[in-house]
C-alpha atoms as a PDB file:
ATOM      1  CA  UNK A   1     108.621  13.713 -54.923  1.00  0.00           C
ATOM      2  CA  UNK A   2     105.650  12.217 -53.652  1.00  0.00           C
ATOM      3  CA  UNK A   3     107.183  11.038 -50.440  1.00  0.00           C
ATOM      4  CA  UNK A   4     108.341  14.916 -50.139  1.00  0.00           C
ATOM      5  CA  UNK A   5     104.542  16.272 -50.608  1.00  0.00           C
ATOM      6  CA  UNK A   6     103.316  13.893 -47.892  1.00  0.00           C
ATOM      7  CA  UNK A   7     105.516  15.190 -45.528  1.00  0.00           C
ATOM      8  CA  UNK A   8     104.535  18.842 -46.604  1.00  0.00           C
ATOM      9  CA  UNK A   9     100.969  17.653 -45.934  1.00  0.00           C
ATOM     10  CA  UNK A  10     101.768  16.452 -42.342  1.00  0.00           C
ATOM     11  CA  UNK A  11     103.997  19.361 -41.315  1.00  0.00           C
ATOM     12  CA  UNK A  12     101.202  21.481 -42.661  1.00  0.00           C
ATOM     13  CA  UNK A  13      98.388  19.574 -40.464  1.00  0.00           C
ATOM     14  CA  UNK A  14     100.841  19.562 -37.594  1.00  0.00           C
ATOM     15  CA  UNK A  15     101.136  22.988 -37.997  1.00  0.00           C
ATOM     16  CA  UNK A  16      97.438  23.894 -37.638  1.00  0.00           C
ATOM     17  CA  UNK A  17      96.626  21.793 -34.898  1.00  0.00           C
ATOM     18  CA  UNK A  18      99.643  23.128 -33.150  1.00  0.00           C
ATOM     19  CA  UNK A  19      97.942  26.406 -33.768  1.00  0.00           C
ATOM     20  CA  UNK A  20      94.500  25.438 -33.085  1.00  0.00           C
ATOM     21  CA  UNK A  21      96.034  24.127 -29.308  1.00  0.00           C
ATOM     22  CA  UNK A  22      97.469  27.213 -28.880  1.00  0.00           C
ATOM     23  CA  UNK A  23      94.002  29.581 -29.358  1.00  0.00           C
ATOM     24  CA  UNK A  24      92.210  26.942 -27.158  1.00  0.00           C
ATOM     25  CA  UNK A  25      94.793  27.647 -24.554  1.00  0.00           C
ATOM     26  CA  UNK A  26      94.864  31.010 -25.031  1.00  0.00           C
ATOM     27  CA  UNK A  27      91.045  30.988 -24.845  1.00  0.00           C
ATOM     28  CA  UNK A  28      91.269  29.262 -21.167  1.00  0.00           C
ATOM     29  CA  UNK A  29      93.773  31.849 -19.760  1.00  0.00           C
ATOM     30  CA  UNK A  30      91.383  34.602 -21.035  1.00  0.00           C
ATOM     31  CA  UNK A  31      88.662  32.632 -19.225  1.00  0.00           C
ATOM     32  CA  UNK A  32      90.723  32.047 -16.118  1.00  0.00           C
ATOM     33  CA  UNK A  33      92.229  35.504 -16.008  1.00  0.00           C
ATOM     34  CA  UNK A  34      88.719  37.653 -16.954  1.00  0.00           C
ATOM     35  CA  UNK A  35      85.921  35.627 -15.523  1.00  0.00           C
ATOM     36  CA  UNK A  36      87.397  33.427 -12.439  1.00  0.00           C
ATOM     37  CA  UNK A  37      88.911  35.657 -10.130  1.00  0.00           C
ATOM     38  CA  UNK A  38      85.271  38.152 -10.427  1.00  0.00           C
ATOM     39  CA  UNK A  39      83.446  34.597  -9.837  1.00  0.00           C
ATOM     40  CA  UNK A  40      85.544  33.646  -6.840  1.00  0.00           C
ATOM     41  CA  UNK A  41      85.021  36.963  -4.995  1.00  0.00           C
ATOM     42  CA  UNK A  42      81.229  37.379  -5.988  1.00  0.00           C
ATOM     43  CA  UNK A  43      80.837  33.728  -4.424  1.00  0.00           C
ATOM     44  CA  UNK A  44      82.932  34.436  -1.305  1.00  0.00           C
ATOM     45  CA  UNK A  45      80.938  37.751  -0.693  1.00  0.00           C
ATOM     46  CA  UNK A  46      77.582  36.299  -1.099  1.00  0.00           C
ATOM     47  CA  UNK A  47      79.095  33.888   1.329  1.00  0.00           C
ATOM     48  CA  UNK A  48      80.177  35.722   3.841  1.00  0.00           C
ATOM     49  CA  UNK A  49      76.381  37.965   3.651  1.00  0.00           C
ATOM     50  CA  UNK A  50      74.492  34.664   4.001  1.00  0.00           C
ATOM     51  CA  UNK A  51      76.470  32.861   6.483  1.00  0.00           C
ATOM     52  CA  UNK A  52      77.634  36.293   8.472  1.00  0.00           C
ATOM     53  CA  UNK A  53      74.176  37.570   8.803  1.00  0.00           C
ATOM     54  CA  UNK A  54      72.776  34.390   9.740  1.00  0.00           C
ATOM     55  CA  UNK A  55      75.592  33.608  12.992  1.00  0.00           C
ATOM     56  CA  UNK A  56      75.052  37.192  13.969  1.00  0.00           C
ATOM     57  CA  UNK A  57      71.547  36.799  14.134  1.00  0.00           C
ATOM     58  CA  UNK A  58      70.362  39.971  12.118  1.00  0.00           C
ATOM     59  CA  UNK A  59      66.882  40.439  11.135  1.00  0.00           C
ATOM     60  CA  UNK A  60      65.455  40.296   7.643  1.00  0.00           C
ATOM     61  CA  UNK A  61      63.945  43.721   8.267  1.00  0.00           C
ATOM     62  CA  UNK A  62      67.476  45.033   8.872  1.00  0.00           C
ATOM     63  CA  UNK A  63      69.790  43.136   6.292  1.00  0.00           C
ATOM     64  CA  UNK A  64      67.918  40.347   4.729  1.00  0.00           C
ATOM     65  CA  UNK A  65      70.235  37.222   3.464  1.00  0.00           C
ATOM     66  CA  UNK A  66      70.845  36.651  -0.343  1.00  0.00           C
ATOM     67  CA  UNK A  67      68.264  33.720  -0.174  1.00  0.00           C
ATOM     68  CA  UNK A  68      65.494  35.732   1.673  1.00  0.00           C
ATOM     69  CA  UNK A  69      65.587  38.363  -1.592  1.00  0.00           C
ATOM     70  CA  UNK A  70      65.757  35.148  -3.604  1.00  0.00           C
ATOM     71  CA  UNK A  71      62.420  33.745  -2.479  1.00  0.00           C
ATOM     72  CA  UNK A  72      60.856  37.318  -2.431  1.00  0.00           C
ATOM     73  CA  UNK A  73      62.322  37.517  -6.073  1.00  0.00           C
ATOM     74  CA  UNK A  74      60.532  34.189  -6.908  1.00  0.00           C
ATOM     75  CA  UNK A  75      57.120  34.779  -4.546  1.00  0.00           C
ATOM     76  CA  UNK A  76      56.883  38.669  -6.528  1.00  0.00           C
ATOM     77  CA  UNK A  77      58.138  37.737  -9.623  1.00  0.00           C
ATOM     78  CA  UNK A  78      54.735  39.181 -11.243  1.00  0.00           C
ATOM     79  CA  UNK A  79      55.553  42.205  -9.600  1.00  0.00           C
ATOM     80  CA  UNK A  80      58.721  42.219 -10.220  1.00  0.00           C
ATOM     81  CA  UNK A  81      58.643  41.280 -14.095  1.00  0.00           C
ATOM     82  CA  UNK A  82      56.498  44.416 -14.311  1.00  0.00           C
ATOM     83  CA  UNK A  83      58.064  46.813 -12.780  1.00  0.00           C
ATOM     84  CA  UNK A  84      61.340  46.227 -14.846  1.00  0.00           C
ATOM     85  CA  UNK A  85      59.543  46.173 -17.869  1.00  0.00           C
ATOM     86  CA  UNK A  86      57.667  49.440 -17.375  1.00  0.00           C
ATOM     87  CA  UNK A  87      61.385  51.018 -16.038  1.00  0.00           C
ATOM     88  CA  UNK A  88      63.148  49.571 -19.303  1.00  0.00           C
ATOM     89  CA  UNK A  89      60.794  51.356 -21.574  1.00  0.00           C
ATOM     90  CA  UNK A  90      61.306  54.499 -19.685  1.00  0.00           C
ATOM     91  CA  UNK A  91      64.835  54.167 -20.272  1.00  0.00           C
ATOM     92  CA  UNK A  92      65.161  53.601 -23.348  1.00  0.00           C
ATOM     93  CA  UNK A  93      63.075  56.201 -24.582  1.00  0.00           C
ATOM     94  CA  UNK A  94      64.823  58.528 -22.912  1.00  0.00           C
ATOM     95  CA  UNK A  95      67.769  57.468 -23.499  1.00  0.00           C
ATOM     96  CA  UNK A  96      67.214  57.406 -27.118  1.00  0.00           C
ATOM     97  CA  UNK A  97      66.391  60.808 -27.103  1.00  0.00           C
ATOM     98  CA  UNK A  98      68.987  61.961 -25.033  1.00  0.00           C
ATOM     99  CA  UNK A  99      71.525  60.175 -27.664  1.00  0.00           C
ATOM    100  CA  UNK A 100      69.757  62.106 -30.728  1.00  0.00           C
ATOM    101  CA  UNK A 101      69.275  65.409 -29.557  1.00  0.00           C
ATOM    102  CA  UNK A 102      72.915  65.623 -27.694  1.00  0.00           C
ATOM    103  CA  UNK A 103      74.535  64.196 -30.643  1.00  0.00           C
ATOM    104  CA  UNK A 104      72.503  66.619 -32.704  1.00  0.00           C
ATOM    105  CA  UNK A 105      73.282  69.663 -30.336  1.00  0.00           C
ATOM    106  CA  UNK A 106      77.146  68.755 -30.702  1.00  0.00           C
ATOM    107  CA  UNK A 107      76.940  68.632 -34.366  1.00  0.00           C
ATOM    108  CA  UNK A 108      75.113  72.469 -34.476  1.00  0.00           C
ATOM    109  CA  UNK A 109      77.747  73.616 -31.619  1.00  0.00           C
ATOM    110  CA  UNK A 110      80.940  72.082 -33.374  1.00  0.00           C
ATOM    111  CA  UNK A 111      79.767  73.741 -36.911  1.00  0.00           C
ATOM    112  CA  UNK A 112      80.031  77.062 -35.340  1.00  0.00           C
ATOM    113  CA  UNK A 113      82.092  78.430 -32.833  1.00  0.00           C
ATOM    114  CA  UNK A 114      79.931  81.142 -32.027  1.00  0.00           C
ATOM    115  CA  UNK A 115      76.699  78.929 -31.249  1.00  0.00           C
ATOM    116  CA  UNK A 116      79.417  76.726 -28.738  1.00  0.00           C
ATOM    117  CA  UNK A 117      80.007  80.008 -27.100  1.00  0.00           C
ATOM    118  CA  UNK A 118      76.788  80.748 -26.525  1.00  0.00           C
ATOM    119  CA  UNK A 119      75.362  77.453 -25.450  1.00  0.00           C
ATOM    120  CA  UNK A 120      77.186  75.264 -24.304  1.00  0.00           C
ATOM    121  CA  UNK A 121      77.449  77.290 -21.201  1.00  0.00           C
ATOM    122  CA  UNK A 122      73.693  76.997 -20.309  1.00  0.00           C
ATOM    123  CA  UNK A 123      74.382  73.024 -21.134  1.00  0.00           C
ATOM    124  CA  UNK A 124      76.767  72.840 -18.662  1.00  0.00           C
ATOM    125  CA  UNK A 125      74.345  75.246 -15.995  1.00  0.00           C
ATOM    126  CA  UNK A 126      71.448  72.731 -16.612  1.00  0.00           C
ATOM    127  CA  UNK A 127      74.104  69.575 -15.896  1.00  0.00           C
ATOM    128  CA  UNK A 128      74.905  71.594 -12.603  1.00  0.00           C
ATOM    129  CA  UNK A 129      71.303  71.341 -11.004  1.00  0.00           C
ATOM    130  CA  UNK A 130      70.400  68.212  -9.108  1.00  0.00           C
ATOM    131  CA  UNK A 131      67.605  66.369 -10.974  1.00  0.00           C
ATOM    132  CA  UNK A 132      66.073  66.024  -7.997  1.00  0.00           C
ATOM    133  CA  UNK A 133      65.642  69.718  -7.385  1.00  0.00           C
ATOM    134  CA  UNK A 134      64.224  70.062 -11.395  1.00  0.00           C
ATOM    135  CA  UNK A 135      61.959  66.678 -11.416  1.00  0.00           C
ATOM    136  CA  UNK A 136      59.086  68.526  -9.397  1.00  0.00           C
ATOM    137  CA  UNK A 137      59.705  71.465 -12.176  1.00  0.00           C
ATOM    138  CA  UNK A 138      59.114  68.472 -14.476  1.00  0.00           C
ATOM    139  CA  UNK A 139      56.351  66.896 -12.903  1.00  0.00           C
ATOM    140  CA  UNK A 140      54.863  70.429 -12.564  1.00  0.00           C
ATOM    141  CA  UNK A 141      54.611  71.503 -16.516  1.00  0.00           C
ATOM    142  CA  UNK A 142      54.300  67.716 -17.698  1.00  0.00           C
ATOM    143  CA  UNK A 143      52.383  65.833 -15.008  1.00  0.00           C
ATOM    144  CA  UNK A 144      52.926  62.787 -13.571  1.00  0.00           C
ATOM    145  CA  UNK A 145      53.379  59.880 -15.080  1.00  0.00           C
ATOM    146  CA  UNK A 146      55.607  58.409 -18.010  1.00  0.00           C
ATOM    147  CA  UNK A 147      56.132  61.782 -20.077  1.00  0.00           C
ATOM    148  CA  UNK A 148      57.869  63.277 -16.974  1.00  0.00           C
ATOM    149  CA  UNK A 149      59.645  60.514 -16.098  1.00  0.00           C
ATOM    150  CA  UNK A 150      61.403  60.166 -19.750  1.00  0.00           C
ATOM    151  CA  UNK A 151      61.836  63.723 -19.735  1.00  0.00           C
ATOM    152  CA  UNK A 152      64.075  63.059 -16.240  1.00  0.00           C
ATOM    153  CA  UNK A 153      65.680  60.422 -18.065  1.00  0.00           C
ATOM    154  CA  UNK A 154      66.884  62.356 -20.870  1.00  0.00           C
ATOM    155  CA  UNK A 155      67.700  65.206 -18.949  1.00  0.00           C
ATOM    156  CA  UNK A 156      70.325  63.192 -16.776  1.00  0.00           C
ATOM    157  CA  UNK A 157      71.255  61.238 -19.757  1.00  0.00           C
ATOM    158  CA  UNK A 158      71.674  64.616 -22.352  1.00  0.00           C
ATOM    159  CA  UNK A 159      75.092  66.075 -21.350  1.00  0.00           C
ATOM    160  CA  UNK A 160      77.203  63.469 -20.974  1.00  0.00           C
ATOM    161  CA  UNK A 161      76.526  62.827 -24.631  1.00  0.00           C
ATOM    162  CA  UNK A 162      76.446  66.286 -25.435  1.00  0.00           C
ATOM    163  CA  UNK A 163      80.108  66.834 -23.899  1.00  0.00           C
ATOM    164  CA  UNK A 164      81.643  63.790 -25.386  1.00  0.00           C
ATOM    165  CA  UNK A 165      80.468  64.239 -28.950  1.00  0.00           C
ATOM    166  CA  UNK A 166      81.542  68.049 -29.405  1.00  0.00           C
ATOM    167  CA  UNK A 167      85.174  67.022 -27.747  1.00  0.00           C
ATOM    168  CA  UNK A 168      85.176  64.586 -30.224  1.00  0.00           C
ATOM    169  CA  UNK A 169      84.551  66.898 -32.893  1.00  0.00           C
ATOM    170  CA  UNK A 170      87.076  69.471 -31.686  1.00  0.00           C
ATOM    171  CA  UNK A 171      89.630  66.739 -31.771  1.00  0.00           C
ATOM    172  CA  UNK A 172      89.234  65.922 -35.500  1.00  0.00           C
ATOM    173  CA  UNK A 173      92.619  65.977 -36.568  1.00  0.00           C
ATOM    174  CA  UNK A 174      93.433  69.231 -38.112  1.00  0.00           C
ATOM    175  CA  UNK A 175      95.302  68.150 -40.928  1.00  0.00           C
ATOM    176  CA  UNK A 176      92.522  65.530 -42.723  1.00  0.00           C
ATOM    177  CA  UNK A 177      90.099  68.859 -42.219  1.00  0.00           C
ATOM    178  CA  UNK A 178      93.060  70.747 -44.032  1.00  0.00           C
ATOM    179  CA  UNK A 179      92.992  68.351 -46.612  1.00  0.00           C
ATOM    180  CA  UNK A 180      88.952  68.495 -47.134  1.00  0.00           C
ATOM    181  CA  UNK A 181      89.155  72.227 -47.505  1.00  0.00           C
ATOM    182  CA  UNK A 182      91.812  71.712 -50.172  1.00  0.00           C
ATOM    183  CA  UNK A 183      89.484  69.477 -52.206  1.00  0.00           C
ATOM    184  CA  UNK A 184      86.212  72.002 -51.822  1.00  0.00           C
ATOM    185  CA  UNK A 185      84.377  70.063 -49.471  1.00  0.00           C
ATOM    186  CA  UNK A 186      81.722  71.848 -47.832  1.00  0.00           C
ATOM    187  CA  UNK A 187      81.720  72.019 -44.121  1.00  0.00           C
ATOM    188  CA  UNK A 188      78.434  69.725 -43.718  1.00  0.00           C
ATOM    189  CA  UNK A 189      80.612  67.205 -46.081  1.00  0.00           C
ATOM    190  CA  UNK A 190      83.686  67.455 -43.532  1.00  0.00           C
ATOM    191  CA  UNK A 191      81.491  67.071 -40.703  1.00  0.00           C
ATOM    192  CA  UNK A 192      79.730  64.005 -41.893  1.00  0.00           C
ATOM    193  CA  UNK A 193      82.680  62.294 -44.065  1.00  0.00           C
ATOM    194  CA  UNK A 194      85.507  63.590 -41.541  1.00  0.00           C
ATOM    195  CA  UNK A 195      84.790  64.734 -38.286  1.00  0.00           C
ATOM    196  CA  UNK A 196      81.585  62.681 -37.177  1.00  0.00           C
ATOM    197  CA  UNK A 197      83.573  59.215 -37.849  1.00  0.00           C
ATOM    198  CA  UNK A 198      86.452  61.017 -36.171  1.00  0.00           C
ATOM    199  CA  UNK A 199      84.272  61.604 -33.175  1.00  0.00           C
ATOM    200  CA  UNK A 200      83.079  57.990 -32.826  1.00  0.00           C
ATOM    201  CA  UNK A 201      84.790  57.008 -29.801  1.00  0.00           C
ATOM    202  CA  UNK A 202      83.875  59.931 -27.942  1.00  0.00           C
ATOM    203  CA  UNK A 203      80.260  59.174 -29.014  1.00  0.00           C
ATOM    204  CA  UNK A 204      80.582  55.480 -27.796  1.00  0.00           C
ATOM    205  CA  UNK A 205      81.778  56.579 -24.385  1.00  0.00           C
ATOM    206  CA  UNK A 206      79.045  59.537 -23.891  1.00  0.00           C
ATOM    207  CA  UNK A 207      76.765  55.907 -24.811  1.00  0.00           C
ATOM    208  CA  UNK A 208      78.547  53.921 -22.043  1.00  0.00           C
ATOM    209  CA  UNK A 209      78.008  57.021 -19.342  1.00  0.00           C
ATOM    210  CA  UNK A 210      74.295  57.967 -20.778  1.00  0.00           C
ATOM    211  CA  UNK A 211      72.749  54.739 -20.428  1.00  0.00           C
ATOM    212  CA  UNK A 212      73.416  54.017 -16.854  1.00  0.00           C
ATOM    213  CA  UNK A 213      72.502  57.650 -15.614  1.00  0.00           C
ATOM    214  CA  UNK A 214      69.081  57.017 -17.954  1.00  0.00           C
ATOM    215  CA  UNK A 215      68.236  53.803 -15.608  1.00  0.00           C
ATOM    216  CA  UNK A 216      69.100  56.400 -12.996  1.00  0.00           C
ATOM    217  CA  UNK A 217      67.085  59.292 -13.875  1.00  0.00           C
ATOM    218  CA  UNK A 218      64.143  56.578 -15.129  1.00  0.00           C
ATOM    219  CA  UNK A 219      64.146  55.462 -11.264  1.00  0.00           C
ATOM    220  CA  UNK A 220      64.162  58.648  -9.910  1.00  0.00           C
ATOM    221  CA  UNK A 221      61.511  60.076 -11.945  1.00  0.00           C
ATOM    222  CA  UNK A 222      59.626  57.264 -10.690  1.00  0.00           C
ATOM    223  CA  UNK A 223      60.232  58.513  -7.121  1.00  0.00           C
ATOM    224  CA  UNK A 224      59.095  61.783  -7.738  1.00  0.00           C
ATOM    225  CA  UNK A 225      56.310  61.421 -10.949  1.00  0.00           C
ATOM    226  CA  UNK A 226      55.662  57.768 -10.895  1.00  0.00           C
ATOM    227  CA  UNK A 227      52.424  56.102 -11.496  1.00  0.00           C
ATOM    228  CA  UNK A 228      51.179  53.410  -9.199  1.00  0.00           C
ATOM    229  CA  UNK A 229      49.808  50.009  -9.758  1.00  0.00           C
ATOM    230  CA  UNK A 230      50.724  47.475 -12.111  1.00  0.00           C
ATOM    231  CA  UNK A 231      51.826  50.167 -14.056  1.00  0.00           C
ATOM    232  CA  UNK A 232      54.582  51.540 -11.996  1.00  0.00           C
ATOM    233  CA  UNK A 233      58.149  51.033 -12.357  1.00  0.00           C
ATOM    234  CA  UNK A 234      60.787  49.720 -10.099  1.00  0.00           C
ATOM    235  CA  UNK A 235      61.386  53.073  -8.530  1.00  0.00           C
ATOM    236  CA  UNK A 236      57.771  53.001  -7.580  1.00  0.00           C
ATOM    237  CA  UNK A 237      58.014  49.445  -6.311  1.00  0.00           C
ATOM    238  CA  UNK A 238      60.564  50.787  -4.273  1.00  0.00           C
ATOM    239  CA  UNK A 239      59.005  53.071  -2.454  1.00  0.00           C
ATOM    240  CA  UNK A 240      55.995  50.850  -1.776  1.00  0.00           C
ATOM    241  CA  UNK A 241      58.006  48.170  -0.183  1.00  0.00           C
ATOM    242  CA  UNK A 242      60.535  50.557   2.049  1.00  0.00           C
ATOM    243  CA  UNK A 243      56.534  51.603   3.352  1.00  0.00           C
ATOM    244  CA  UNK A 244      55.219  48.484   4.000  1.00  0.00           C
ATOM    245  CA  UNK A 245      58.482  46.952   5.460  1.00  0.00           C
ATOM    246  CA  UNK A 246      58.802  44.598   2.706  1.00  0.00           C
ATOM    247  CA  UNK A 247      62.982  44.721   2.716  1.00  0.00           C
ATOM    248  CA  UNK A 248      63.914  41.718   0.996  1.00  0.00           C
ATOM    249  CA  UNK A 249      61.681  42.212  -2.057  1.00  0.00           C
ATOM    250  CA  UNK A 250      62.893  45.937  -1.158  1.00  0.00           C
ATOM    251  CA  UNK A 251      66.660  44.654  -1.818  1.00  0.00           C
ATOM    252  CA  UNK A 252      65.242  42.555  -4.894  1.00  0.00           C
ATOM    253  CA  UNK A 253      64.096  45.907  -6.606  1.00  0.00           C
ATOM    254  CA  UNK A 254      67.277  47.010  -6.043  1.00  0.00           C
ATOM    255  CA  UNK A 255      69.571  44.312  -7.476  1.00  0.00           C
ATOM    256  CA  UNK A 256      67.449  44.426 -10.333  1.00  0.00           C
ATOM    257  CA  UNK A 257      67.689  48.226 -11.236  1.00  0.00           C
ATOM    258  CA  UNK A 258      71.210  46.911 -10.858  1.00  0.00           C
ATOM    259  CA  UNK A 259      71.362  43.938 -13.378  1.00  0.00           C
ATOM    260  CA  UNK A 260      69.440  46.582 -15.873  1.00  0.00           C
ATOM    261  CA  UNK A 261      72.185  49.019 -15.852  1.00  0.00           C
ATOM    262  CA  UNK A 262      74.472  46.336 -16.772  1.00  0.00           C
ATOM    263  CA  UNK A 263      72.731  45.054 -19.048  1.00  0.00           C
ATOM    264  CA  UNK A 264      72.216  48.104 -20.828  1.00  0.00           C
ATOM    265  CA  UNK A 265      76.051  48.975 -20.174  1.00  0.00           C
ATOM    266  CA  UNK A 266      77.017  45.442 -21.624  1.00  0.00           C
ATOM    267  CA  UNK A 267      74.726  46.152 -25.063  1.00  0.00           C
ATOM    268  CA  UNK A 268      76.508  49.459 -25.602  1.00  0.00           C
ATOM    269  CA  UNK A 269      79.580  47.233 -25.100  1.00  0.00           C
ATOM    270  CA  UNK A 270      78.966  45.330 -27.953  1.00  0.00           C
ATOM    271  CA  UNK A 271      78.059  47.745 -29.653  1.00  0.00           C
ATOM    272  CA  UNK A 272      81.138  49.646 -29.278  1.00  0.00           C
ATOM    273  CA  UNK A 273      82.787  46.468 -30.176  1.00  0.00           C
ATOM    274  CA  UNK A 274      81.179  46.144 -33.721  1.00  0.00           C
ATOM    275  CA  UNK A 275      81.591  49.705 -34.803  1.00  0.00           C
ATOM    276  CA  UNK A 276      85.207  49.862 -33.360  1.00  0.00           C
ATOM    277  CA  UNK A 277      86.930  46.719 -32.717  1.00  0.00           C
ATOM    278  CA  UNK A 278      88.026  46.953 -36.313  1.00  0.00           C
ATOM    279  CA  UNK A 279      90.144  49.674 -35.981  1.00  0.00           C
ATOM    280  CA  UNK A 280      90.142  51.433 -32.814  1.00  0.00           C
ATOM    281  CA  UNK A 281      92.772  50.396 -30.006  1.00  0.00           C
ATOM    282  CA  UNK A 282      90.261  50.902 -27.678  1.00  0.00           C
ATOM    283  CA  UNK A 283      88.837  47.661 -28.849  1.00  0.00           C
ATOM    284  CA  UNK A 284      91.153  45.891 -30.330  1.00  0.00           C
ATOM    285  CA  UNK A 285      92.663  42.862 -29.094  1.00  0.00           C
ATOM    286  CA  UNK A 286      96.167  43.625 -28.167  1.00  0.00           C
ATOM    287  CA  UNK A 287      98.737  40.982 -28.061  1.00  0.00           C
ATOM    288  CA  UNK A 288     100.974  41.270 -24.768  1.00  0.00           C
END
């Protein structure tokens, strides 16, 4: 008997190191197939920029190389630092507000179809005007300066969430509504305890579309309403160095708007992966 139990032992511990070889392997496909092939191309491009614009002789005031905006990064990095700072906090303010009051406008359109029909027409009007035609309108009744810009940035950043939060309501399923009714609930009950988790998904993806367009409309108001010195933002710092010829730290203002939006993009990713990876198939790992 004892002799049998060993070997039940070391079938067992075979077993789980079989299994724990398998996950690391799986693990290194996942890496190979998700991170290499991205690597191998953003290498070869940066390649061919550096290398291509060097043997055809362009100037940095045309098309700077990937090390010119690297040593402008590094020589304005003061700059630079504060500039992204100042356009982060735009952001996210109005981002934040954007998320609250078009999350809250779905809720009061979805509880009534009447207040849907009559507003969500004049959302969709106000999405149909370029910012850039209403951020002088802005600038105009809030002056210059952070409040406009934020007030850009959740303008851009409103419908999106808006649009996908009351489709997500509508597209509570009817039957689990049916079933609230049956039990009494009120409708503020069904909307918080039904349709609102119901909705989530929609919300998350209104979060993945507002955030970039609030970098966006943060930048833009910066064009239009920004504030100079060490207190403006990158949009700001880009206008300043297209004027004083300054392209590489130009392109460096640029990449860096850039690396904010994904950044913000990759934070509503994980997000989205902690409030849905637990049930949603949009985030949950599917075996092939």
């Amino acid at each position: 008997m004892e002799h049998t139990s060993d070997n039940l032992h070391v079938k067992e511990r075979l077993e789980d190191h079989s299994k724990e070889r398998e996950a690391a392997a799986k693990r290194r496909r996942n890496i190979m197939n998700n991170w290499v092939p991205p690597m191998i191309t953003f290498v070869v491009f940066l390649s061919l920029w550096q290398f291509g614009t060097q043997w055809f002789q362009i100037p940095a005031y045309i098309l700077p190389t990937p090390t010119d905006i690297i040593a402008a990064s590094i020589q304005n990095s003061d700059r630079l630092l504060a500039s992204a700072t100042t356009t982060i906090l735009e952001s996210v303010i109005g981002f934040v507000f954007s998320v609250v009051i078009g999350v809250g406008a779905a809720v009061i359109m979805a509880s009534s179809k009447i207040l849907e029909r009559s507003l969500y027409p004049y959302a969709i009007l106000l999405q149909t005007i370029p910012i850039v035609a209403i951020a002088p309108i802005i600038v105009i009744w809030f002056g210059s300066g952070m409040n406009a810009i934020v007030i850009i940035a959740f303008t851009i950043g409103f419908f999106p969430m808006l649009s996908n939060t009351l489709i997500g309501l509508n597209a509570t399923d009817r039957g689990m509504i049916n079933l609230m009714q049956l039990y009494k609930a009120s409708k503020w009950e069904i909307m918080w305890k039904v349709r609102l988790p119901a909705a989530l998904p929609y919300i998350i993806a209104g979060l993945k579309i507002s955030c970039t367009l609030a970098i966006i409309g943060a930048i833009v108001g910066e064009y239009i309403a920004g504030i100079g010195g060490g207190a403006g933002g990158l949009g700001y710092a880009i206008t300043v160095a297209s004027t004083t010829m300054e392209i590489p730290y130009l392109f460096a203002c640029g990449i860096a708007a850039s690396f904010l939006g994904i950044a913000f993009f990759l934070l509503v990713s994980l997000l989205s992966k902690v409030l849905l990876g637990s049930w949603h198939e949009s985030e949950m790992n599917v075996e092939n």
